[in-house]
C-alpha atoms as a PDB file:
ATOM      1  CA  UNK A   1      11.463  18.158   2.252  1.00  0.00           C
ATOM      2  CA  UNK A   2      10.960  14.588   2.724  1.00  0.00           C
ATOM      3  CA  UNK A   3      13.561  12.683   4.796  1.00  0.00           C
ATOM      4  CA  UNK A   4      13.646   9.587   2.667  1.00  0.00           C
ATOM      5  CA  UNK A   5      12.135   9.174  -0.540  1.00  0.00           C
ATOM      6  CA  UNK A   6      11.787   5.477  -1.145  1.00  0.00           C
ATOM      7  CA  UNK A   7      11.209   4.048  -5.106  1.00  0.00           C
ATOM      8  CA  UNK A   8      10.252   0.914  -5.666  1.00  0.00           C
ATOM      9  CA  UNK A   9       6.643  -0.670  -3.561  1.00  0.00           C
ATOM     10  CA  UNK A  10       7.812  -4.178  -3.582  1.00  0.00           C
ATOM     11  CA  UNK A  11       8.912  -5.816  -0.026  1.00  0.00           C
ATOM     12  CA  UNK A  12      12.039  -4.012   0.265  1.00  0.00           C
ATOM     13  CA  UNK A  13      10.750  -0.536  -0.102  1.00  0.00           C
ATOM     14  CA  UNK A  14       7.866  -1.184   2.052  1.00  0.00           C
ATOM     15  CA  UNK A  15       9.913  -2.580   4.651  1.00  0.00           C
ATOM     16  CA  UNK A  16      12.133   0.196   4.832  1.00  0.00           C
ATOM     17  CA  UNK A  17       9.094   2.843   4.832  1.00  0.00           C
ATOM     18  CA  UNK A  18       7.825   0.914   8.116  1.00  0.00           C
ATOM     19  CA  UNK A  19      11.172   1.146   9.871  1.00  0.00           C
ATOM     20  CA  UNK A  20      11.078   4.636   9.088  1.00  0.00           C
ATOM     21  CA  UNK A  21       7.753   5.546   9.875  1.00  0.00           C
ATOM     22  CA  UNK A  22       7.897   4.102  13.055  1.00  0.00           C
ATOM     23  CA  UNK A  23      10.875   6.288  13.515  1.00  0.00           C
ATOM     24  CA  UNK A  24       8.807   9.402  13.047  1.00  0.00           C
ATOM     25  CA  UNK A  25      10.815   9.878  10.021  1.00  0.00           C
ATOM     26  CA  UNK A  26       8.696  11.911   7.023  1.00  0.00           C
ATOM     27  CA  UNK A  27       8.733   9.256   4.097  1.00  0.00           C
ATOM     28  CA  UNK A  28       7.433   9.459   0.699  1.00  0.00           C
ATOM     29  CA  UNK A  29       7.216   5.939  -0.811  1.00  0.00           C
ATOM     30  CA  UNK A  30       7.145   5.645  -5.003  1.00  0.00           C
ATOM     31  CA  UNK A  31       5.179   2.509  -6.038  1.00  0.00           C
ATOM     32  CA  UNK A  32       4.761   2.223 -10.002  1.00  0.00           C
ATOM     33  CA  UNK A  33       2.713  -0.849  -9.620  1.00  0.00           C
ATOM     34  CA  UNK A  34       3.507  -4.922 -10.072  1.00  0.00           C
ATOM     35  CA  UNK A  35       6.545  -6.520  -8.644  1.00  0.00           C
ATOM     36  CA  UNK A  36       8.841  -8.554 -10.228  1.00  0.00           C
ATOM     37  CA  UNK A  37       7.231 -11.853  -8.799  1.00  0.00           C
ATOM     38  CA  UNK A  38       3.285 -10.541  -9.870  1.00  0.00           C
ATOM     39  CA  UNK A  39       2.778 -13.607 -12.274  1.00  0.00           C
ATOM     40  CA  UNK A  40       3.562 -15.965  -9.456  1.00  0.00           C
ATOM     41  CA  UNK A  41       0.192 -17.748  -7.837  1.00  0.00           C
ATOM     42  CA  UNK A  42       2.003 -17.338  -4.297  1.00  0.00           C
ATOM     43  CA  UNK A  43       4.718 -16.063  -1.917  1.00  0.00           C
ATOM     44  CA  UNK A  44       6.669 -19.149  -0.780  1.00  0.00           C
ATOM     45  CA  UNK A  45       9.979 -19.264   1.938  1.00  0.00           C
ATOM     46  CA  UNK A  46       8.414 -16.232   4.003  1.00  0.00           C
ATOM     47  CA  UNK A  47       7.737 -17.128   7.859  1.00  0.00           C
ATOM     48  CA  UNK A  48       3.927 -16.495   8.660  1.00  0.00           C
ATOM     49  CA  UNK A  49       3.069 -15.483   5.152  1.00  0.00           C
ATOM     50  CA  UNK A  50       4.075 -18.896   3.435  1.00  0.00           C
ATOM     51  CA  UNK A  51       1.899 -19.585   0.582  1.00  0.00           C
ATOM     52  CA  UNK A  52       0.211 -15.457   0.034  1.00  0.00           C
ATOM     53  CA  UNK A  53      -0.571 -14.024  -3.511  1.00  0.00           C
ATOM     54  CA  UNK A  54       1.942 -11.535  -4.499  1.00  0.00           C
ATOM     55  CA  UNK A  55      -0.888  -9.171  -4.502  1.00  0.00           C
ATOM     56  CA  UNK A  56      -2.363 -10.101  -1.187  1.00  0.00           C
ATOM     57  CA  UNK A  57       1.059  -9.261   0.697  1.00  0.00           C
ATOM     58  CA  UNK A  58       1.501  -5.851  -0.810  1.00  0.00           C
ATOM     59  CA  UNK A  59      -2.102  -4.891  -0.117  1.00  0.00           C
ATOM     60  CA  UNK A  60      -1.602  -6.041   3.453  1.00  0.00           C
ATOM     61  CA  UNK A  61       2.076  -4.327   3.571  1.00  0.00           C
ATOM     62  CA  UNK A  62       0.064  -1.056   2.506  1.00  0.00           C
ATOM     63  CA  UNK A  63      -2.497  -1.365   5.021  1.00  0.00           C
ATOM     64  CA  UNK A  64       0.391  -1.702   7.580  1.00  0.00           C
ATOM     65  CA  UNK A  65       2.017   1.070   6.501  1.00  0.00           C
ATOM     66  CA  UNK A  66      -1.625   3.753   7.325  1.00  0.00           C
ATOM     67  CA  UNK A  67      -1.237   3.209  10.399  1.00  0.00           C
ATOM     68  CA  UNK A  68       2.053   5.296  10.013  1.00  0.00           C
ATOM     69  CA  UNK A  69       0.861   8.893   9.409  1.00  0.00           C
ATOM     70  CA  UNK A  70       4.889   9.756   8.610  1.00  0.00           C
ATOM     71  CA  UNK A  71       4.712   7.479   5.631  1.00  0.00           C
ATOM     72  CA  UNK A  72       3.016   9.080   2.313  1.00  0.00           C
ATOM     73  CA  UNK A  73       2.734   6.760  -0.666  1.00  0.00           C
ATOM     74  CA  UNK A  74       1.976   7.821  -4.185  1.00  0.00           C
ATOM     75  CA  UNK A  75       1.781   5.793  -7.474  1.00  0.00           C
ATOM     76  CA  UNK A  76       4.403   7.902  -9.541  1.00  0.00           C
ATOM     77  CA  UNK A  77       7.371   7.238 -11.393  1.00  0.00           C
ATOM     78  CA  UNK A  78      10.566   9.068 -11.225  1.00  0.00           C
ATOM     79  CA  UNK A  79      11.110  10.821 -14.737  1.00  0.00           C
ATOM     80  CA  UNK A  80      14.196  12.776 -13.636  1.00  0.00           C
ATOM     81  CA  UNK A  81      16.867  12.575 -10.386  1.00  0.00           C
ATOM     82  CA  UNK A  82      19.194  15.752  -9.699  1.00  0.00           C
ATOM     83  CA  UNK A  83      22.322  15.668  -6.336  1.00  0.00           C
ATOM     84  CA  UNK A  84      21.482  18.913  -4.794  1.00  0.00           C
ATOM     85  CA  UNK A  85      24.681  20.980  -3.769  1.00  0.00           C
ATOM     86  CA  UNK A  86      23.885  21.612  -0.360  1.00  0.00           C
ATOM     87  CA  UNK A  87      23.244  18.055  -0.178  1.00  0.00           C
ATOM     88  CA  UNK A  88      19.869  15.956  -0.595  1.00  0.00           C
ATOM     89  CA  UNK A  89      18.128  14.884  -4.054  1.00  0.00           C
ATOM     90  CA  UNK A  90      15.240  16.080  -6.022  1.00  0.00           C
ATOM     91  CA  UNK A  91      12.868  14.290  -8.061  1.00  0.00           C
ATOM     92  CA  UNK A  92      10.807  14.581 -11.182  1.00  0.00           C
ATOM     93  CA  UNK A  93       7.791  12.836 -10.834  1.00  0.00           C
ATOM     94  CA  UNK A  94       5.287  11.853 -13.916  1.00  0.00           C
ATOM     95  CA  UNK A  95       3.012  14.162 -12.644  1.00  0.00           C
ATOM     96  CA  UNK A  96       4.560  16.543 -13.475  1.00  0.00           C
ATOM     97  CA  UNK A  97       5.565  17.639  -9.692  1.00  0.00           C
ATOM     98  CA  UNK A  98       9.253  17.199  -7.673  1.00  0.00           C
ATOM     99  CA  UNK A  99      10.015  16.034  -4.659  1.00  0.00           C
ATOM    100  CA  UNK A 100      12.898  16.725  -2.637  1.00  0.00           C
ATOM    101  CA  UNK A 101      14.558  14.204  -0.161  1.00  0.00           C
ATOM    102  CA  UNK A 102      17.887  14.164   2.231  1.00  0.00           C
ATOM    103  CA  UNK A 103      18.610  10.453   1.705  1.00  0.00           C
ATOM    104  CA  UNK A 104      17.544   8.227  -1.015  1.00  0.00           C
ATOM    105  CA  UNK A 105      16.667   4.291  -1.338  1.00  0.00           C
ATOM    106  CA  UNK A 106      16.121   2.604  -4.362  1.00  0.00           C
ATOM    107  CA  UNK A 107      14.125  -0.741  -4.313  1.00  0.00           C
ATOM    108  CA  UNK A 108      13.351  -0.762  -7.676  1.00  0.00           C
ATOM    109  CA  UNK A 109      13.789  -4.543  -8.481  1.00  0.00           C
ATOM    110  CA  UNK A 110      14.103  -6.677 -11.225  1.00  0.00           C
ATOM    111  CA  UNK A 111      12.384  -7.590 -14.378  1.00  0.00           C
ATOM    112  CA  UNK A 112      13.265 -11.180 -15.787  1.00  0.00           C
ATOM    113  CA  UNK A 113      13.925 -11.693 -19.443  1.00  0.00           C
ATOM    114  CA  UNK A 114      13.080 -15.021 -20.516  1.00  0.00           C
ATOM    115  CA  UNK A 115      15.565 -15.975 -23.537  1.00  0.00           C
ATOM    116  CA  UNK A 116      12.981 -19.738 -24.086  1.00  0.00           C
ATOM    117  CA  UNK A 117      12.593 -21.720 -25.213  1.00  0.00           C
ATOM    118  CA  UNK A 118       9.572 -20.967 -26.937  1.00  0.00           C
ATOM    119  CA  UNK A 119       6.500 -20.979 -25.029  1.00  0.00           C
ATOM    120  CA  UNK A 120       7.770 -20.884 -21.539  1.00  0.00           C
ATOM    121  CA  UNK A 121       6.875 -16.835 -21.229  1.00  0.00           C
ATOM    122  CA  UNK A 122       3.141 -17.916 -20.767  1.00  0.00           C
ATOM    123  CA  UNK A 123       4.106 -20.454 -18.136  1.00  0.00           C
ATOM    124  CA  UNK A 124       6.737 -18.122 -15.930  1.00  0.00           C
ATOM    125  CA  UNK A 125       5.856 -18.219 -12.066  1.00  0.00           C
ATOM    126  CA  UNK A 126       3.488 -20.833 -12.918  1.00  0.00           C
ATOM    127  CA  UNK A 127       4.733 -23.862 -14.007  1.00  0.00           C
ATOM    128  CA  UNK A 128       8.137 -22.342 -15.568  1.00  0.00           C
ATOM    129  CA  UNK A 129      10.481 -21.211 -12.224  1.00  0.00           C
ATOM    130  CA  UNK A 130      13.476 -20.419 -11.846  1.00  0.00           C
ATOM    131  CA  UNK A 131      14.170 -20.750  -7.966  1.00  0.00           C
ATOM    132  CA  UNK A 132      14.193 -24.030  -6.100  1.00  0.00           C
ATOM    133  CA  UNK A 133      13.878 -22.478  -2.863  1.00  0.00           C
ATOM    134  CA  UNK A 134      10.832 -20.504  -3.607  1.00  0.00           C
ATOM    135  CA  UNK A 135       9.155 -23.353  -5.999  1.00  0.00           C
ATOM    136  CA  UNK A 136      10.761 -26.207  -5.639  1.00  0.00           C
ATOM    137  CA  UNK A 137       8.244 -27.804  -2.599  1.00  0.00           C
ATOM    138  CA  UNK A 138       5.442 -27.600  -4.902  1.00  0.00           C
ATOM    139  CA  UNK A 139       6.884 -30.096  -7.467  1.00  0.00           C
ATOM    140  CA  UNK A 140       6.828 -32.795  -4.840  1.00  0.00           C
ATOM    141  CA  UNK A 141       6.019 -35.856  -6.396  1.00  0.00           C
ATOM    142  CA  UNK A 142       5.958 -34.387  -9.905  1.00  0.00           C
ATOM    143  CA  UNK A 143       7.708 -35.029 -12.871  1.00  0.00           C
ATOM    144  CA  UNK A 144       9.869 -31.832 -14.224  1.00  0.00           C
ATOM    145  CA  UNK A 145      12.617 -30.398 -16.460  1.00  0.00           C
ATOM    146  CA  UNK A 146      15.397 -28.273 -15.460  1.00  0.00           C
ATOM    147  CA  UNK A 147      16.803 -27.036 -18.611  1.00  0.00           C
ATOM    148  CA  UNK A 148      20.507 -26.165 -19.451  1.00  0.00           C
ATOM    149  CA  UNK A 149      24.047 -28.013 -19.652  1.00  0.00           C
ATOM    150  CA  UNK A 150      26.178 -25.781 -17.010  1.00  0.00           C
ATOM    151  CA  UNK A 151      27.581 -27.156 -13.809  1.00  0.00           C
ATOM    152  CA  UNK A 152      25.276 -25.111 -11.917  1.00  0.00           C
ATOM    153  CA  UNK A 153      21.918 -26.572 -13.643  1.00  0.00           C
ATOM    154  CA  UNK A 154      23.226 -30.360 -13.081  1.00  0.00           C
ATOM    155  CA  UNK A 155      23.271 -29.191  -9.554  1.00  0.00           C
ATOM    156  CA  UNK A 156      19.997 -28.363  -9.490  1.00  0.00           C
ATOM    157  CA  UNK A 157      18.602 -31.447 -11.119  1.00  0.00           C
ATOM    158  CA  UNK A 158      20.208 -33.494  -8.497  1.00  0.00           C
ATOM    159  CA  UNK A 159      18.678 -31.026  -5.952  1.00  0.00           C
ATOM    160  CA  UNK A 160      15.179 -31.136  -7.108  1.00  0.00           C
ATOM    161  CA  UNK A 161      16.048 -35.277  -7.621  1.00  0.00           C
ATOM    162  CA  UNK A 162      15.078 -35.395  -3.583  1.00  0.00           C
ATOM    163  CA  UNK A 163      11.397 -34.987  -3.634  1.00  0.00           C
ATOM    164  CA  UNK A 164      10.543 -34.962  -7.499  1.00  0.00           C
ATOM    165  CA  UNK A 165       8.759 -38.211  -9.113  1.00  0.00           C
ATOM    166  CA  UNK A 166      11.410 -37.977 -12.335  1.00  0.00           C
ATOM    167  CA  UNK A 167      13.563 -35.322 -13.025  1.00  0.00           C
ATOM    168  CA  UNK A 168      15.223 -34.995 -16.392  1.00  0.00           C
ATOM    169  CA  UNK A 169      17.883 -32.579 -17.475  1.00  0.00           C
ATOM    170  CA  UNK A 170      17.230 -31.052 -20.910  1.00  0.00           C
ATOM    171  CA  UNK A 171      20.624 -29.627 -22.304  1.00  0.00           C
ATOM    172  CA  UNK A 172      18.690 -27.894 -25.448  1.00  0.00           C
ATOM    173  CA  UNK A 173      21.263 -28.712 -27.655  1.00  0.00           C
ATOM    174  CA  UNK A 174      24.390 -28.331 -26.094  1.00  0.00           C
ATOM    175  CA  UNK A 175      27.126 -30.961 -25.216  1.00  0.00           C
ATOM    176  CA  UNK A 176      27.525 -32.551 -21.395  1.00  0.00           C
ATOM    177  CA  UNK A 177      29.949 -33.704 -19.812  1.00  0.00           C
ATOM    178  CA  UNK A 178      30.533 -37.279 -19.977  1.00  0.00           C
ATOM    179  CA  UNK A 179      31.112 -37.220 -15.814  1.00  0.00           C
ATOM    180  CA  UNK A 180      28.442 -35.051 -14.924  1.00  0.00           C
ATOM    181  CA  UNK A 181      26.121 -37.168 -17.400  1.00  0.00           C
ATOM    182  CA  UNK A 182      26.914 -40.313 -15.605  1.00  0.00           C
ATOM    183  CA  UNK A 183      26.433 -38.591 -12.018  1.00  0.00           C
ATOM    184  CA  UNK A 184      22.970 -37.712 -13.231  1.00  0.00           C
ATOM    185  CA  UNK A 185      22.313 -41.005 -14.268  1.00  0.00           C
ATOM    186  CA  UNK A 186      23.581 -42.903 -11.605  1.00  0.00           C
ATOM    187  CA  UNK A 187      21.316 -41.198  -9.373  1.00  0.00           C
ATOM    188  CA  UNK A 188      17.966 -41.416 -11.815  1.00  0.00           C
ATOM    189  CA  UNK A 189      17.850 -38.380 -13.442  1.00  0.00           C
ATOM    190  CA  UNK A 190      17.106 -38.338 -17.110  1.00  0.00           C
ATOM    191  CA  UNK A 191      19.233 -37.018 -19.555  1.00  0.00           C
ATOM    192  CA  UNK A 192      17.794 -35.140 -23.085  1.00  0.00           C
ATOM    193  CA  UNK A 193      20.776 -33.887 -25.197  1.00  0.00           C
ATOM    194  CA  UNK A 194      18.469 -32.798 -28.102  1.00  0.00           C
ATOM    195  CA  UNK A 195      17.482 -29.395 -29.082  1.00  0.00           C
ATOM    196  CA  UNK A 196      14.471 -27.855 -27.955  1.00  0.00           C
ATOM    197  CA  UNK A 197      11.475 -27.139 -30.111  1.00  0.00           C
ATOM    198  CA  UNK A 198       8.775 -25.184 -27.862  1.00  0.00           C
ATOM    199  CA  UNK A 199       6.545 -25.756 -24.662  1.00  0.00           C
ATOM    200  CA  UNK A 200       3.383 -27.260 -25.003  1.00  0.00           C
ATOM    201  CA  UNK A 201       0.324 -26.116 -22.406  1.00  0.00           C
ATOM    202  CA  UNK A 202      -2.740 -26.298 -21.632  1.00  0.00           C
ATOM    203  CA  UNK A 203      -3.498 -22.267 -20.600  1.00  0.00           C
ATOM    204  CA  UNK A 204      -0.109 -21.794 -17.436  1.00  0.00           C
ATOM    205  CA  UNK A 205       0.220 -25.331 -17.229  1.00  0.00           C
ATOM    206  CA  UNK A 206       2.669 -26.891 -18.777  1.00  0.00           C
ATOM    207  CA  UNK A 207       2.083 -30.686 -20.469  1.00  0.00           C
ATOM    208  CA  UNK A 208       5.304 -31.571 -22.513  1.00  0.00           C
ATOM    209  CA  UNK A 209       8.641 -30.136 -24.166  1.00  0.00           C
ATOM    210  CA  UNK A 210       8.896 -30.880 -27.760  1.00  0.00           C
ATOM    211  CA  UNK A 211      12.379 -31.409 -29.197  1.00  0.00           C
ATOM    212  CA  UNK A 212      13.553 -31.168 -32.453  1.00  0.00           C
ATOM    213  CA  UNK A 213      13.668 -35.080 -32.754  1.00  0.00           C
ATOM    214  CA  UNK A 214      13.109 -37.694 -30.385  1.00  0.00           C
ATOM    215  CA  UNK A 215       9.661 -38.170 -28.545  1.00  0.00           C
ATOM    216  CA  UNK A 216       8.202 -35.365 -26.285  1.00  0.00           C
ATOM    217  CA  UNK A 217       9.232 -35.644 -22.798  1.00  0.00           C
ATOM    218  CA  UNK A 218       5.679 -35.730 -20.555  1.00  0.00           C
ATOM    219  CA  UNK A 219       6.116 -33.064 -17.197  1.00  0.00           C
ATOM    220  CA  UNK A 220       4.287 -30.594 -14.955  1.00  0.00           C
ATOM    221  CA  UNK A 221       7.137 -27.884 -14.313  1.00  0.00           C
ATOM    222  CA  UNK A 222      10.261 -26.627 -16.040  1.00  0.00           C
ATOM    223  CA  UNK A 223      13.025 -24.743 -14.349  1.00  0.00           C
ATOM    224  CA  UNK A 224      14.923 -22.314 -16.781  1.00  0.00           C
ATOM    225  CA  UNK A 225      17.422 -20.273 -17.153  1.00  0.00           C
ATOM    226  CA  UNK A 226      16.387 -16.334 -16.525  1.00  0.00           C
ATOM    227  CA  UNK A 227      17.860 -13.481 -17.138  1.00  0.00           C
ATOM    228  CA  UNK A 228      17.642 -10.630 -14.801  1.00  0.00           C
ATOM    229  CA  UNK A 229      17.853  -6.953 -15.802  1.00  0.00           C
ATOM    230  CA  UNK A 230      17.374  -3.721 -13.707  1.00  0.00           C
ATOM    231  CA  UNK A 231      13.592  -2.404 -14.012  1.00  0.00           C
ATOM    232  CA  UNK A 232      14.720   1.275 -13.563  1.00  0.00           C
ATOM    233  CA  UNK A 233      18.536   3.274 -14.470  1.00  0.00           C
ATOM    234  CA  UNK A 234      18.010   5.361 -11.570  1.00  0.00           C
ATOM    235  CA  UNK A 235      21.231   3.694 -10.383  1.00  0.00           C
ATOM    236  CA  UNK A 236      22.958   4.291 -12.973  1.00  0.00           C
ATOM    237  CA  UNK A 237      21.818   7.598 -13.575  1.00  0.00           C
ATOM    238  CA  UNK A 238      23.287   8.645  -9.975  1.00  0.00           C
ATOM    239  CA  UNK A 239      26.689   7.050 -10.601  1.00  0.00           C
ATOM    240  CA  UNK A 240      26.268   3.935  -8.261  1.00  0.00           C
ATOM    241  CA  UNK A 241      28.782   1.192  -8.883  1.00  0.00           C
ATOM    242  CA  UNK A 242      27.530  -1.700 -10.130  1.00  0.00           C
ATOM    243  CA  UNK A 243      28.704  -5.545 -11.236  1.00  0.00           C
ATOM    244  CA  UNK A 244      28.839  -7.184 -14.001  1.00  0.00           C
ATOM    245  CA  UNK A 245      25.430  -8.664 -13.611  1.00  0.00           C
ATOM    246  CA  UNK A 246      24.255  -4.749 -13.419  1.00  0.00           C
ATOM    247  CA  UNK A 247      23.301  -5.469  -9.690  1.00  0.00           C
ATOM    248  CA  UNK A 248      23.912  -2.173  -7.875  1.00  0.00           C
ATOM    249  CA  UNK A 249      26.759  -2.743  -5.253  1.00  0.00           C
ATOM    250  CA  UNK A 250      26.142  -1.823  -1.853  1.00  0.00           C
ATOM    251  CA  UNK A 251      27.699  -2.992   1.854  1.00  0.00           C
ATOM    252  CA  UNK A 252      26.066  -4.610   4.406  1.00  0.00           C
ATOM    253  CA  UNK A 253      24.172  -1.780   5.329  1.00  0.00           C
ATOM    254  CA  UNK A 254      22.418  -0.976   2.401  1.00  0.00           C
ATOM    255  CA  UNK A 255      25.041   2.050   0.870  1.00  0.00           C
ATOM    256  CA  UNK A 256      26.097   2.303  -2.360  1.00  0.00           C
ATOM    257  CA  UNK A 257      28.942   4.519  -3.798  1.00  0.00           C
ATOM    258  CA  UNK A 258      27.434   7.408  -3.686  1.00  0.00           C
ATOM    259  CA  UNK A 259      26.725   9.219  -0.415  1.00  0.00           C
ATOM    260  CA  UNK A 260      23.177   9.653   0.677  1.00  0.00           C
ATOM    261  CA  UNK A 261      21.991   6.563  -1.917  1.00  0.00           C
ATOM    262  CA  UNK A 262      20.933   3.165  -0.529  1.00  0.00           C
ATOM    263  CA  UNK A 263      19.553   0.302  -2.322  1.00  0.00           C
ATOM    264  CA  UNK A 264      17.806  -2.872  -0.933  1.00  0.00           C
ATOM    265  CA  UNK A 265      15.976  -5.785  -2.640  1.00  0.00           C
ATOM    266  CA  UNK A 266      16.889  -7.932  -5.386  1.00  0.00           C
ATOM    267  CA  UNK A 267      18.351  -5.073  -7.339  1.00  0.00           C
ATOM    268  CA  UNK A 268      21.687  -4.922  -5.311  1.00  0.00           C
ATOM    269  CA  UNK A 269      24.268  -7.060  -3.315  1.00  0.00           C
ATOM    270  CA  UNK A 270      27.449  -7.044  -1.638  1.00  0.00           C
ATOM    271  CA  UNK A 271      30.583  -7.873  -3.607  1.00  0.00           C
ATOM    272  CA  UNK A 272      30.516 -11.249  -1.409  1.00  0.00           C
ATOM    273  CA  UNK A 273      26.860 -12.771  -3.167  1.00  0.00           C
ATOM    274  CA  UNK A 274      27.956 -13.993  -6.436  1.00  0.00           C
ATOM    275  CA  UNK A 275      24.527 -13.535  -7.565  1.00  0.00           C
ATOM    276  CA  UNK A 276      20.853 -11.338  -6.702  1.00  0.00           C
ATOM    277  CA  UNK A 277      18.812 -12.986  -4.249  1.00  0.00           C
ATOM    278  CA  UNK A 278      15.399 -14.036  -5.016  1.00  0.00           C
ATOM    279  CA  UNK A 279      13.558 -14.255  -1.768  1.00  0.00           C
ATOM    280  CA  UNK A 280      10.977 -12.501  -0.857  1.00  0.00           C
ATOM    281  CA  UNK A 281      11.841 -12.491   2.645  1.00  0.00           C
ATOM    282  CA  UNK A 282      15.383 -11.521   2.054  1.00  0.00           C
ATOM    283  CA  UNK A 283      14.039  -8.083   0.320  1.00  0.00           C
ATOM    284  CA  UNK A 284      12.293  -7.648   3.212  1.00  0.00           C
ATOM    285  CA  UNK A 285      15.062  -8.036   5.905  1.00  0.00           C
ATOM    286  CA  UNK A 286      17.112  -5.882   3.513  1.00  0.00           C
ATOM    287  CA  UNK A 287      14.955  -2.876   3.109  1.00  0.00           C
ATOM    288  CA  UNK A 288      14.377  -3.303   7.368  1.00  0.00           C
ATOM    289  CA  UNK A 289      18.497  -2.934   7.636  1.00  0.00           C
ATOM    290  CA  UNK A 290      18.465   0.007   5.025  1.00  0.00           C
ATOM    291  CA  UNK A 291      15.614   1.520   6.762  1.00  0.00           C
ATOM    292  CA  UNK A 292      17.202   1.203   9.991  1.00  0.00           C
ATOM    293  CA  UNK A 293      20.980   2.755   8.822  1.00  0.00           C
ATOM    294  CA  UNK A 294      19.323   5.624   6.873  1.00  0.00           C
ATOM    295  CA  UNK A 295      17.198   6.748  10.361  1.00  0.00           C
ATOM    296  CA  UNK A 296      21.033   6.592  12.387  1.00  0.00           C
ATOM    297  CA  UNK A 297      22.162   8.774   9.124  1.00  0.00           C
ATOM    298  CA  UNK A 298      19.914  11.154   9.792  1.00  0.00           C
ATOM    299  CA  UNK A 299      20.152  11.338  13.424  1.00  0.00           C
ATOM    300  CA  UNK A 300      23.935  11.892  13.559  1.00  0.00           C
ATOM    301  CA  UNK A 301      23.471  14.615  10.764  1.00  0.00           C
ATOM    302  CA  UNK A 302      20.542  16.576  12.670  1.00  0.00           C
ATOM    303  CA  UNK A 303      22.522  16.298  16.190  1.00  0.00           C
ATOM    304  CA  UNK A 304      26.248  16.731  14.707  1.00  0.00           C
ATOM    305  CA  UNK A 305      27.413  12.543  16.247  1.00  0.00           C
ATOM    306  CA  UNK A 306      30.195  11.027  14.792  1.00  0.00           C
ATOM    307  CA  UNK A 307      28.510   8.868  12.335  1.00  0.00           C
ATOM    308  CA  UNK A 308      29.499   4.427  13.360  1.00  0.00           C
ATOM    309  CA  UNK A 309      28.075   3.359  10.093  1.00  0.00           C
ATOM    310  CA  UNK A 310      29.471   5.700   7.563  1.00  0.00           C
ATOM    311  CA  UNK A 311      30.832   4.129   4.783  1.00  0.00           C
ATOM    312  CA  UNK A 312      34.590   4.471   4.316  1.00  0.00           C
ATOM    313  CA  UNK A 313      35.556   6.929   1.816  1.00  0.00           C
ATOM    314  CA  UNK A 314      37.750   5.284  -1.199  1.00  0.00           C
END
């Protein structure tokens, strides 16, 4: 009997396994391999690891995590998820073997679906982002595309407009608004209302977007418009609520609706973040809180203490 299982090896559930595992507490940590940000050449926005390989910071996460004898990790999938009565979980794992648990956190992540235009799947976390905050230094001086006619993507052209060479706004088709078109303008950034034909690259990097008439517009990066999807139904599987989006919805401690189950990472959020957080960092700091709630669980359940962070029933 494990105390926590943990799914999901990205910076969430690794965080949370070191919280744990400091606390003596007997962890078993699932890690089916890449993380949602694996194509990316680097880890940007994280204090002291600014600028790591998404593969470099899990292999150094790992080695952390030996030192922790408490802490078992295992490259296994979950094929099947049962509530025990008394209370607890138990897992089917693709090796055929189960594991049984008292509280469960699922750090599962994200996958991105990338709806084009065409050619941009080759170029995602390389010169195709989606996040300003995690790519958005490295386009200093460059000329890019952010593509999309919404409110929220004229925003972030006039964002990226700061420290950019030339920034143009690529509607793909769609209409703008006459105001929003003339804010754009007014502050030099380009405005292409035509449809979009496909990326051309040379390999990750991108060279030009070709519309459907007009002439191709020359730049190094494109930010688009993903779509993010939940890499596992464990969630849903268990009964958690969950948005709109599909993000699992959990309170600021990491619970979910259904006792026992926490979820940290990109994969959940509370009802007040109208949208997942991309950050690496931010996984991290989530999957510490969860970590840190789950081992006060625990401890008021083995010594019978009225419990401060229970979540309210209802």
């Amino acid at each position: 009997m494990f105390d926590v299982v943990i799914v999901g090896g990205g910076p969430a559930g690794m965080a949370a396994a070191l919280t744990l595992g400091r606390s003596h507490r007997l962890v078993l940590l699932l890690d089916a391999g890449e993380g949602r940000n694996a194509p990316a050449e680097a880890v940007h926005n994280f204090l002291t690891r600014d600028g790591t390989p998404p593969a470099e910071l899990r292999k150094l996460g790992r080695e952390e995590l030996s030192a922790y004898p408490a802490v078992q990790i295992r490259a296994e999938t979950v094929t099947g998820i049962h509530i025990v009565d008394e209370g607890g979980f138990q897992l089917d794992l693709s090796d055929g073997g189960t594991a049984n648990s008292r509280r469960l956190l699922l750090a599962t992540g994200l996958v991105d679906e990338l709806p084009g235009p065409r050619g941009v799947e080759a170029l995602w976390g390389r010169s195709a982002f989606h996040c300003p905050y995690c790519h958005g230094y490295e386009c200093t001086g460059k000329p890019v595309a952010v593509i999309g006619a919404e409110p929220a993507r004229v925003r972030l052209a006039l964002q990226l407009s700061r420290f950019a060479a030339d920034v143009a706004l690529c509607t793909g088709g769609e209409p703008l608004d006459p105001a929003l078109r003339a804010k754009l303008e007014s502050n030099g950034v380009t405005v292409r209302c035509e449809a979009i034909t496909r990326m051309e690259a040379t390999g990750d990097r991108l060279e030009q977007i070709v519309f459907e008439s007009g002439r191709p517009l020359s730049r190094d990066a494109v930010f688009i418009v993903n779509v993010p999807r939940q890499r596992s139904d464990l969630a849903i599987r268990l009964g958690c609520t969950s948005f709109a989006d599909g993000c699992v919805e959990v309170n600021e401690f990491g619970q979910t609706s259904v006792p026992g189950v926490y979820a940290a990472g990109d994969m959940a959020r509370r009802a007040t973040v109208p949208m997942p957080l991309a950050a690496v960092i931010a996984a991290a700091a989530s999957g510490t809180v969860a970590g840190s709630v789950i081992d006060q669980d625990l401890l008021c359940a083995d010594f019978d203490l009225p419990n401060p962070l229970a979540r309210a029933k209802g």
